[in-house]
N, C-alpha and C. Protein backbone atom coordinates (compact mmCIF):
# COMPACT_ATOMS: atom_id res chain seq x y z
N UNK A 1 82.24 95.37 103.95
CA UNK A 1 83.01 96.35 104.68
C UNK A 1 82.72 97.73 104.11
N UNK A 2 82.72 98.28 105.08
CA UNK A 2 82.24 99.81 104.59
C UNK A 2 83.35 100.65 103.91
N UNK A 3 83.15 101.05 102.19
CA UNK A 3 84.50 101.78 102.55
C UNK A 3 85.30 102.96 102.65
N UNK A 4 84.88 103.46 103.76
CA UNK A 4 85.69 104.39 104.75
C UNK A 4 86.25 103.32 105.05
N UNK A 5 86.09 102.32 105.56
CA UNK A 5 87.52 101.44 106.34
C UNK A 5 88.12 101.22 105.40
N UNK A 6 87.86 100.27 104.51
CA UNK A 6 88.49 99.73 103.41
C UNK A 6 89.42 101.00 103.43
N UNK A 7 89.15 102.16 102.85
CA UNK A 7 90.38 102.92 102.51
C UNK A 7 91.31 103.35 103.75
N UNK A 8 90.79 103.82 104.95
CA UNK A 8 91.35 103.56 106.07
C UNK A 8 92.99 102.44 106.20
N UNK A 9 92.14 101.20 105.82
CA UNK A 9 93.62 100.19 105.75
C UNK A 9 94.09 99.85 105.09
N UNK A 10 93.86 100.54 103.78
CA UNK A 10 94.78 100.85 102.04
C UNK A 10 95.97 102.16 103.06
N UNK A 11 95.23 103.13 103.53
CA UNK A 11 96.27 104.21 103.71
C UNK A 11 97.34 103.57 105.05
N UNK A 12 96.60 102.89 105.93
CA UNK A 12 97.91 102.44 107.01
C UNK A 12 98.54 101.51 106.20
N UNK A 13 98.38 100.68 105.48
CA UNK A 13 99.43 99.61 104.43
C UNK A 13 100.01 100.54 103.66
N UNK A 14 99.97 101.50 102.81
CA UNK A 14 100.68 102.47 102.19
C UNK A 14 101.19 103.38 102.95
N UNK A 15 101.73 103.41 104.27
CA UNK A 15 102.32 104.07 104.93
C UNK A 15 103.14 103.35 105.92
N UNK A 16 102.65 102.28 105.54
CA UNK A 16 104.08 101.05 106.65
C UNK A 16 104.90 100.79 105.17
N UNK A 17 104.35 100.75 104.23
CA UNK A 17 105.58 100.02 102.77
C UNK A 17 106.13 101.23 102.51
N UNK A 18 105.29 102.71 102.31
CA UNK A 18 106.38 103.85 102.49
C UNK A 18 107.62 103.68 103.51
N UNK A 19 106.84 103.33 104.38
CA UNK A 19 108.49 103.75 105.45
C UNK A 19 109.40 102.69 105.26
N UNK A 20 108.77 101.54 105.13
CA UNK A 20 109.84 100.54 104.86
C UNK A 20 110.98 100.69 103.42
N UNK A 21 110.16 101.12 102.30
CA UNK A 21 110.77 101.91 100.92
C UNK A 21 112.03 103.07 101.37
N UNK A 22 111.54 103.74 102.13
CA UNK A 22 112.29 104.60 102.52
C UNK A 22 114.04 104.19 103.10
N UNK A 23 113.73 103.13 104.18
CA UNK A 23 114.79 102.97 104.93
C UNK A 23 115.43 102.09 104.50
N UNK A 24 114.84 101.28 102.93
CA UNK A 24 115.63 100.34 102.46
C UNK A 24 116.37 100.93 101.22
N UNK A 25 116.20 102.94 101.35
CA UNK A 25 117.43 102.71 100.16
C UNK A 25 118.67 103.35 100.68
N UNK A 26 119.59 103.22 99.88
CA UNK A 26 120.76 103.69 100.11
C UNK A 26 120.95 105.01 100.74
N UNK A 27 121.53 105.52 101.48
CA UNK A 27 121.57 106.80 102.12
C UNK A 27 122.93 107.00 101.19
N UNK A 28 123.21 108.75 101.25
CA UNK A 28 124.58 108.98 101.00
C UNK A 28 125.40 108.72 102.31
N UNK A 29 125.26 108.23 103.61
CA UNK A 29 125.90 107.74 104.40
C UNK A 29 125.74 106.30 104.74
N UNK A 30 125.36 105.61 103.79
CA UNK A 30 125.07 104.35 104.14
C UNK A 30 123.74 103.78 104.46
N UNK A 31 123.66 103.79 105.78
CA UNK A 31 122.63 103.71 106.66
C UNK A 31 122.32 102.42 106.16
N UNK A 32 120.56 102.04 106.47
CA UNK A 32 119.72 100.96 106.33
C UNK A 32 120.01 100.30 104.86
N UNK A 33 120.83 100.87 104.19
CA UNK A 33 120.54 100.70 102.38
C UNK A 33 120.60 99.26 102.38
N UNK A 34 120.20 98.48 101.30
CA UNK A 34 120.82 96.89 100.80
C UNK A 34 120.96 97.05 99.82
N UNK A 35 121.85 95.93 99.23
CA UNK A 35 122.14 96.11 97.54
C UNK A 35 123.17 95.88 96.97
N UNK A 36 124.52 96.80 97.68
CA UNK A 36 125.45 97.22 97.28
C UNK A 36 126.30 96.04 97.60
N UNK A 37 127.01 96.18 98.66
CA UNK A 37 128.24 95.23 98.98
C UNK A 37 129.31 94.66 97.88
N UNK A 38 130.14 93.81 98.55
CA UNK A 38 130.81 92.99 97.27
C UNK A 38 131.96 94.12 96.99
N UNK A 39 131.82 94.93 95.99
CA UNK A 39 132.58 95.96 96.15
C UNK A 39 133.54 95.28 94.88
N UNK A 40 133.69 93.72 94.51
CA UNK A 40 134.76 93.61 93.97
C UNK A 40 134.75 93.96 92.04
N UNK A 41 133.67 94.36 91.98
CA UNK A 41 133.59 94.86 90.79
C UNK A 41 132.44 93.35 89.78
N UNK A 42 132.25 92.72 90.15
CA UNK A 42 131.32 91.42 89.93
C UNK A 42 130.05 91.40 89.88
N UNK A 43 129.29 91.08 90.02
CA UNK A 43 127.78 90.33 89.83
C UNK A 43 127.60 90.42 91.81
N UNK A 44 126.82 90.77 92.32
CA UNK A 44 126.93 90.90 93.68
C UNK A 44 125.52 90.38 93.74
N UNK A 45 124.62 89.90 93.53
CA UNK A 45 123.35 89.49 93.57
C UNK A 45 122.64 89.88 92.77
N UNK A 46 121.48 89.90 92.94
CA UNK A 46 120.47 89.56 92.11
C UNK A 46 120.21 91.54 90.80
N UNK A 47 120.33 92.01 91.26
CA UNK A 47 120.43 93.27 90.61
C UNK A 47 121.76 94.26 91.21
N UNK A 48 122.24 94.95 89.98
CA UNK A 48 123.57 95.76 90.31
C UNK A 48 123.29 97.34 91.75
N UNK A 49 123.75 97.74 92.46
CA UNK A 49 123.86 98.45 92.99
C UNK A 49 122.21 99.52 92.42
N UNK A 50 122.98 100.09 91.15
CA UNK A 50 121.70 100.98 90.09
C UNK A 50 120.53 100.81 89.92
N UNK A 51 120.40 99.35 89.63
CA UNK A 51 119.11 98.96 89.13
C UNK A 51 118.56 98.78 90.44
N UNK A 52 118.54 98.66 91.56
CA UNK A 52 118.35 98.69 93.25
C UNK A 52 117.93 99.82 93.46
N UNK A 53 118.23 101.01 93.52
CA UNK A 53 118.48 101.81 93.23
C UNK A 53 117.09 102.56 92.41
N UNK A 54 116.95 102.40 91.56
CA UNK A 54 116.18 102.68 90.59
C UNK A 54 115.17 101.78 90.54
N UNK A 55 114.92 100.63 91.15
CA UNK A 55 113.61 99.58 91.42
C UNK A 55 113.01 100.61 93.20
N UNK A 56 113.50 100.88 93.76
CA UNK A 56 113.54 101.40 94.84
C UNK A 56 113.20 102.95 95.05
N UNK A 57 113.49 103.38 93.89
CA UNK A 57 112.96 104.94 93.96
C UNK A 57 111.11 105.14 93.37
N UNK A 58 111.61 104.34 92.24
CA UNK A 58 110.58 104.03 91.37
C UNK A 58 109.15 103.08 92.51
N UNK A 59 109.47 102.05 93.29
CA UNK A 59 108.62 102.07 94.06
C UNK A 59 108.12 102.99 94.68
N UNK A 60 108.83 103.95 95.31
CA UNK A 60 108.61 104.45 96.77
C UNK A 60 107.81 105.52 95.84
N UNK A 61 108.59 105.83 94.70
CA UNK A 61 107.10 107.34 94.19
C UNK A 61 105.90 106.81 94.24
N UNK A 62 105.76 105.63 93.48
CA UNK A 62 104.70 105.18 93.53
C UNK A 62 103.91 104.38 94.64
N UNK A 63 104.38 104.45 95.79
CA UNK A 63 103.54 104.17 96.73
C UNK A 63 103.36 105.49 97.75
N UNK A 64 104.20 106.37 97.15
CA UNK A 64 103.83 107.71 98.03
C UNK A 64 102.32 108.49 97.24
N UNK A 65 102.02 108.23 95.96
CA UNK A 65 101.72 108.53 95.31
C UNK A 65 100.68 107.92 95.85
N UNK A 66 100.41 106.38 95.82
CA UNK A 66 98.84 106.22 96.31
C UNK A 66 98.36 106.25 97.79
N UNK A 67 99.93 106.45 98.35
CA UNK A 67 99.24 107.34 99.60
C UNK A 67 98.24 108.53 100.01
N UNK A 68 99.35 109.66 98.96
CA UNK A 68 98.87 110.76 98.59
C UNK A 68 97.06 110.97 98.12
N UNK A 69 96.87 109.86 97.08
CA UNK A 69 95.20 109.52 96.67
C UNK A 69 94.55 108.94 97.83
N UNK A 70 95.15 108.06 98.55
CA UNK A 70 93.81 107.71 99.95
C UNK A 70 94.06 108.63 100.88
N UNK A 71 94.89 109.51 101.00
CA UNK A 71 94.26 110.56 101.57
C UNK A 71 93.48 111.81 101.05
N UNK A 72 93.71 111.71 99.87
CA UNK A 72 92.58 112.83 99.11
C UNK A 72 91.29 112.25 99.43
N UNK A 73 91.15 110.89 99.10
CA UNK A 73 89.78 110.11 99.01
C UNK A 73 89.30 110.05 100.28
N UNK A 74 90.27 109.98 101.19
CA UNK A 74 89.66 110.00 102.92
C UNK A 74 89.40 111.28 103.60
N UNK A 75 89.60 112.48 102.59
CA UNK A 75 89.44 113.22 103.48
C UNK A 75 88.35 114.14 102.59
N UNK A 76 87.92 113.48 101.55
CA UNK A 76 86.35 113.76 100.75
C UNK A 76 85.17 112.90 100.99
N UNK A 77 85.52 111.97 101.60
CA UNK A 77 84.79 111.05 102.50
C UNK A 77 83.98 111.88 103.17
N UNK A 78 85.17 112.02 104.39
CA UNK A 78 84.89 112.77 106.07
C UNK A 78 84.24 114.03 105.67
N UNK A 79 84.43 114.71 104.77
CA UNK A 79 83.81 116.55 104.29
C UNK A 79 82.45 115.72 104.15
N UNK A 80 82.39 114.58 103.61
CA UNK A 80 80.39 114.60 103.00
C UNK A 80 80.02 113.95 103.77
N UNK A 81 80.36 113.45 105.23
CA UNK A 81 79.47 112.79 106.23
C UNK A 81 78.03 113.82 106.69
N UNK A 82 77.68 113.47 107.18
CA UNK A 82 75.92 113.88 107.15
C UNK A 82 75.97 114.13 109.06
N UNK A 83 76.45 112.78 109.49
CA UNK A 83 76.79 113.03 110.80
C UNK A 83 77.28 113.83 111.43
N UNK A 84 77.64 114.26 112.75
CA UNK A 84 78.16 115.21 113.56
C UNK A 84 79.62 114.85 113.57
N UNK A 85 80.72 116.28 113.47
CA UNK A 85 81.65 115.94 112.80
C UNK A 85 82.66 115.96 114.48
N UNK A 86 82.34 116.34 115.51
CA UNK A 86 82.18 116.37 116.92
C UNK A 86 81.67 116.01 118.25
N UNK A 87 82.25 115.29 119.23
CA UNK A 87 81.26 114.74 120.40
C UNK A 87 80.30 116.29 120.78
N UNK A 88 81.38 117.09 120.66
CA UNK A 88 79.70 118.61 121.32
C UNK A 88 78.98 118.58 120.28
N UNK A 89 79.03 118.52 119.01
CA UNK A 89 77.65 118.87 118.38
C UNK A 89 76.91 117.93 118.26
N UNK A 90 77.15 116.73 119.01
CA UNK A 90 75.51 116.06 119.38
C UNK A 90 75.23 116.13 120.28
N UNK A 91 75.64 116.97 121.44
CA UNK A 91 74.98 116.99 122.77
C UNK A 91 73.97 118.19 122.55
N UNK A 92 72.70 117.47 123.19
CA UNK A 92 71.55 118.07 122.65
C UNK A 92 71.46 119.74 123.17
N UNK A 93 70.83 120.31 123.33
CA UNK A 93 70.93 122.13 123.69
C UNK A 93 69.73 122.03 124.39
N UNK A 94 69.79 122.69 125.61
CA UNK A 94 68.61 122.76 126.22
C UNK A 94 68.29 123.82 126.19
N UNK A 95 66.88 124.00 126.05
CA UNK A 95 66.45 125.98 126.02
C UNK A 95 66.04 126.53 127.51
N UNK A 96 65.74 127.81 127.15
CA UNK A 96 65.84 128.69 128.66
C UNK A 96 64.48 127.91 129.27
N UNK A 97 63.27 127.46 128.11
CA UNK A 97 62.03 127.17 129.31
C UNK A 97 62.21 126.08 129.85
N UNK A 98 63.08 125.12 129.68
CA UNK A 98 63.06 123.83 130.04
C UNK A 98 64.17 123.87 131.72
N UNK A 99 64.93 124.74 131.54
CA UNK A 99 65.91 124.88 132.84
C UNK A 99 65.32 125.40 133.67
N UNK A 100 65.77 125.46 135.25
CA UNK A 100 65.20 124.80 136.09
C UNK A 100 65.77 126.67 136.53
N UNK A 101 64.79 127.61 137.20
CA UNK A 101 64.94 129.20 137.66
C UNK A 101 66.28 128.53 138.52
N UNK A 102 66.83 129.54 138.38
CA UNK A 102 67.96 130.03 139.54
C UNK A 102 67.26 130.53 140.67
N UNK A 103 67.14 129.93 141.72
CA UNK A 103 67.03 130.84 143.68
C UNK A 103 67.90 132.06 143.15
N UNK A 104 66.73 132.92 144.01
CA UNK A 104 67.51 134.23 143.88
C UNK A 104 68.37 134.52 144.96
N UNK A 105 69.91 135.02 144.76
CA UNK A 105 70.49 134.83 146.49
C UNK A 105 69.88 136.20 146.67
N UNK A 106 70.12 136.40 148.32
CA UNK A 106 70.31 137.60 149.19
C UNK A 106 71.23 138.91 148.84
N UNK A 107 70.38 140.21 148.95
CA UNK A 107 71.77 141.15 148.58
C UNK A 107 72.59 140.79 149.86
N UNK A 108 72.71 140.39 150.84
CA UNK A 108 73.41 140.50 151.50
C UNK A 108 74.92 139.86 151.31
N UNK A 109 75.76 140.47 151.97
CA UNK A 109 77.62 140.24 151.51
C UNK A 109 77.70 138.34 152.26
N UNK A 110 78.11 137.85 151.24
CA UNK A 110 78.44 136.25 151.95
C UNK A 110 79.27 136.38 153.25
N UNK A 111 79.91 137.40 153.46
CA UNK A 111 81.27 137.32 154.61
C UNK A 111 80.58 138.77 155.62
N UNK A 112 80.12 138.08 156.69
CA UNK A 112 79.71 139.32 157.99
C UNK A 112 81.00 140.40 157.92
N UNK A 113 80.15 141.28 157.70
CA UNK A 113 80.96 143.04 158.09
C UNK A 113 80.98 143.07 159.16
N UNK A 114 82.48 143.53 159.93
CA UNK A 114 82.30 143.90 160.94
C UNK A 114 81.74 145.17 161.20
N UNK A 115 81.22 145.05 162.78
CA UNK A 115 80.17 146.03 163.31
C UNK A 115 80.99 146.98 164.46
């Protein structure tokens, strides 16, 4: 695999687990968060509210972070392609001797003057 793709689908996988990181933490209004519940002051699953919290931030830097690098890397890629970085700049250029004379029109007015 060539990799321009390869990094290509490092950066769409680091940008679907970003967003998912994102909407799985706690908002100050609630929202999407998990974690918390229970409320009764106990053991509520598998890690406390905090440590959720802090497993969850601590991801998301770090996957914003190697977002951040495949797009540095993808877009030092694309600067050193050799190829045309545009569909017009490979359409070839034709020069003046190769085109075909223009008919010369008539001075005359396209629309009859009245007489």
């Amino acid at each position: 695999m060539e990799l321009q793709t390869f990094i290509v689908v490092l950066h769409v996988i680091f940008a679907l687990v970003l967003v998912g990181l994102v909407l799985l933490q706690r908002s100050e209004g609630g929202g999407l968060g998990m974690g918390g519940g229970g409320g009764g002051g106990g053991m509520s699953g598998f890690m406390t509210a905090r440590g959720t919290a802090n497993l969850l931030t601590r991801a998301t830097a770090i996957t914003a972070t190697l977002f951040f690098l495949s797009s540095l890397g993808l877009s030092i890629l694309i600067s050193q392609r050799s190829e045309p970085a545009s569909i017009v700049d490979s359409i070839p250029q034709e020069s003046s001797e190769t085109a075909p004379a223009a008919e010369e029109q008539p001075a005359e007015p396209s629309v009859p003057a009245a007489e």
